[in-house]
Protein backbone atom coordinates (compact mmCIF):
# COMPACT_ATOMS: atom_id res chain seq x y z
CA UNK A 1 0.00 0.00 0.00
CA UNK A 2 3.04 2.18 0.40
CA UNK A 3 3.96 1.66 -3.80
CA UNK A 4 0.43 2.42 -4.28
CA UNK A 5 -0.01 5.74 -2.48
CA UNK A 6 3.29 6.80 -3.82
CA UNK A 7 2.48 5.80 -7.14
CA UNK A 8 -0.73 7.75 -7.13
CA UNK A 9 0.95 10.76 -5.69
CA UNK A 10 3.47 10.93 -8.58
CA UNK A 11 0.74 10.63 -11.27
CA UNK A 12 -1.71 12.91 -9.38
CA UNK A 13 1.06 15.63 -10.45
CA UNK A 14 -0.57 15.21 -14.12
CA UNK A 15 -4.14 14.60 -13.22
CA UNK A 16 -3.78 11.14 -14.64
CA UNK A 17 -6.82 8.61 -15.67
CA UNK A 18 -5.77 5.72 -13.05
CA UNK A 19 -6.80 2.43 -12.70
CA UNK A 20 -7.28 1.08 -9.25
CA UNK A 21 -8.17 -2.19 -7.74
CA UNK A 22 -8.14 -3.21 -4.43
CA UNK A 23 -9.41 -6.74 -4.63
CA UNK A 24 -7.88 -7.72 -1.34
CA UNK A 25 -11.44 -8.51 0.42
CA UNK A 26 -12.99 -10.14 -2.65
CA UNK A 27 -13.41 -14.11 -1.59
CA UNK A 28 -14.95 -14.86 -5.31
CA UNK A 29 -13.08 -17.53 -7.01
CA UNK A 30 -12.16 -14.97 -10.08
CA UNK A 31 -10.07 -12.49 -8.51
CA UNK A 32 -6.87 -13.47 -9.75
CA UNK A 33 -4.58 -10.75 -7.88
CA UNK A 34 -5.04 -8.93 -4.52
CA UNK A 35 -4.41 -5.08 -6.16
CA UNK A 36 -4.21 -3.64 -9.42
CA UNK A 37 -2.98 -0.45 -10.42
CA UNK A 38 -3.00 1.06 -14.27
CA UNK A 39 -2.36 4.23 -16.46
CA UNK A 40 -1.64 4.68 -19.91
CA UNK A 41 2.44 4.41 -18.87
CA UNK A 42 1.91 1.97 -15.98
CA UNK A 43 0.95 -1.41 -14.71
CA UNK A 44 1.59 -3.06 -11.54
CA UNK A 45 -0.21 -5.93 -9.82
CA UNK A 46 0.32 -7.32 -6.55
CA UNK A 47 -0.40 -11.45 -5.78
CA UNK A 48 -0.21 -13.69 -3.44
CA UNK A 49 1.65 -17.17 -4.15
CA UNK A 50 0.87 -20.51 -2.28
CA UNK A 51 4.24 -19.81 -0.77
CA UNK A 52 2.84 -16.78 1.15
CA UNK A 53 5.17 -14.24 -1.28
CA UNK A 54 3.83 -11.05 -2.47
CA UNK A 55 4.32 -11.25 -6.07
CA UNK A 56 4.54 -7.70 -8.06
CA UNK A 57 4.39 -8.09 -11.50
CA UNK A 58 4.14 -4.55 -13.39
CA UNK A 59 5.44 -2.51 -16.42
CA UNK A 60 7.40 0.56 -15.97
CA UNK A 61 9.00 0.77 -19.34
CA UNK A 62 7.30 4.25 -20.66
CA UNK A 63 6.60 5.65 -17.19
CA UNK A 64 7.62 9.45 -16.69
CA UNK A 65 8.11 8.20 -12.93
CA UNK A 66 10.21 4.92 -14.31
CA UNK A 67 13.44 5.81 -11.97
CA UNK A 68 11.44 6.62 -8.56
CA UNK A 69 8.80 3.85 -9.37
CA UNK A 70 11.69 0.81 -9.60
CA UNK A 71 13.31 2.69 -6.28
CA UNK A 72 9.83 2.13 -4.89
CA UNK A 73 9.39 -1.97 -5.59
CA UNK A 74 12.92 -2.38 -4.93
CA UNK A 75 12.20 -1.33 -1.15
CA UNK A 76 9.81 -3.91 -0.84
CA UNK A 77 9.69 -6.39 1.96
CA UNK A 78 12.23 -9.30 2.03
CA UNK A 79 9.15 -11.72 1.22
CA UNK A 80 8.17 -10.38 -2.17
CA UNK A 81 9.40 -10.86 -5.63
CA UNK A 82 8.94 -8.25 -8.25
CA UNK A 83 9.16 -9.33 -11.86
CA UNK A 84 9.03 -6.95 -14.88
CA UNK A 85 6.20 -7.79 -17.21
CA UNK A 86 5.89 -6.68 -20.73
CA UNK A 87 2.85 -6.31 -23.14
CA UNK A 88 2.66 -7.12 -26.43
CA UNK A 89 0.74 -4.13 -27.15
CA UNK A 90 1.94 -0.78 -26.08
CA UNK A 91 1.10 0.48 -22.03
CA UNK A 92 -1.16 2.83 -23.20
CA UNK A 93 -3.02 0.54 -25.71
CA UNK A 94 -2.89 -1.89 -23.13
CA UNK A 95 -4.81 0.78 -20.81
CA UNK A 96 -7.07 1.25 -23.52
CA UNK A 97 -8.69 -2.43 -23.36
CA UNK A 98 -8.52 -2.19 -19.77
CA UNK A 99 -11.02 0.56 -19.96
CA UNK A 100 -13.04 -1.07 -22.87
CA UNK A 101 -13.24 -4.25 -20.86
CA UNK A 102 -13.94 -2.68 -17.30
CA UNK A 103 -16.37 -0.69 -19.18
CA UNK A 104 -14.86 2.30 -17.43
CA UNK A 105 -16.18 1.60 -14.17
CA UNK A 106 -15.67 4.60 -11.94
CA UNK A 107 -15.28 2.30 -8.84
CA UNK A 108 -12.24 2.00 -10.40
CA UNK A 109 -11.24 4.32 -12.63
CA UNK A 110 -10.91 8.41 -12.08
CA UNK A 111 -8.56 11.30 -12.54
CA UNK A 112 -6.37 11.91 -9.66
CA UNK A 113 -6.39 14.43 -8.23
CA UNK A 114 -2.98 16.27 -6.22
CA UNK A 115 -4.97 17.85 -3.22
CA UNK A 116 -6.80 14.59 -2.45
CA UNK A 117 -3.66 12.05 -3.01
CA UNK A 118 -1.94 14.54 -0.66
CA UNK A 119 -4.86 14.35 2.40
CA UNK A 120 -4.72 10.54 2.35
């Protein structure tokens, strides 16, 4: 949760359209991954493995943020593994069928916003 507020704080900077996921409470059998955070230059998702490891897949590649970002997952706990995940598509086409497929859903999606990223 630390990448996550971080994450938003640096993109709030640009009022960016941001995914985000928190799926951490859902007990359905088709959540795949405990959090999920997107933007047209960023992916990261955070899992759970049967070994009890946090697994942090994401896609930094074309992020504005790419240096600070990687400083961020680096300092995660001992128990996690991060592993860089490309797309075949581009991040922000990539983003693109996110929002197609989560039909936009503003549970999820919205523009951040600086003042409110800062208050949390």
């Amino acid at each position: 949760m630390r990448v996550r507020k971080a994450v938003r704080l640096l993109y709030a900077q640009h009022s960016e359209y941001f995914y985000d996921n928190d799926q951490r409470e859902d007990l359905s059998e088709s959540t795949v991954s405990m959090h999920s955070l997107a933007c047209s230059t960023f992916y990261m998702i955070l899992d759970c493995n049967y070994c009890d490891e946090y697994v942090v897949e994401y896609d930094i590649e074309s992020s504005p943020f790419k240096d600070e970002i990687a400083r961020l997952i680096s300092r995660g706990p001992m128990y996690s593994i991060g592993k860089q995940v490309t797309h075949e598509s581009t991040m922000e086409a990539h983003f693109q069928y996110m929002r197609t497929y989560h039909n936009d859903n503003p549970k999820h999606f919205s523009y951040l916003n600086i003042e409110i990223e800062q208050q949390d």
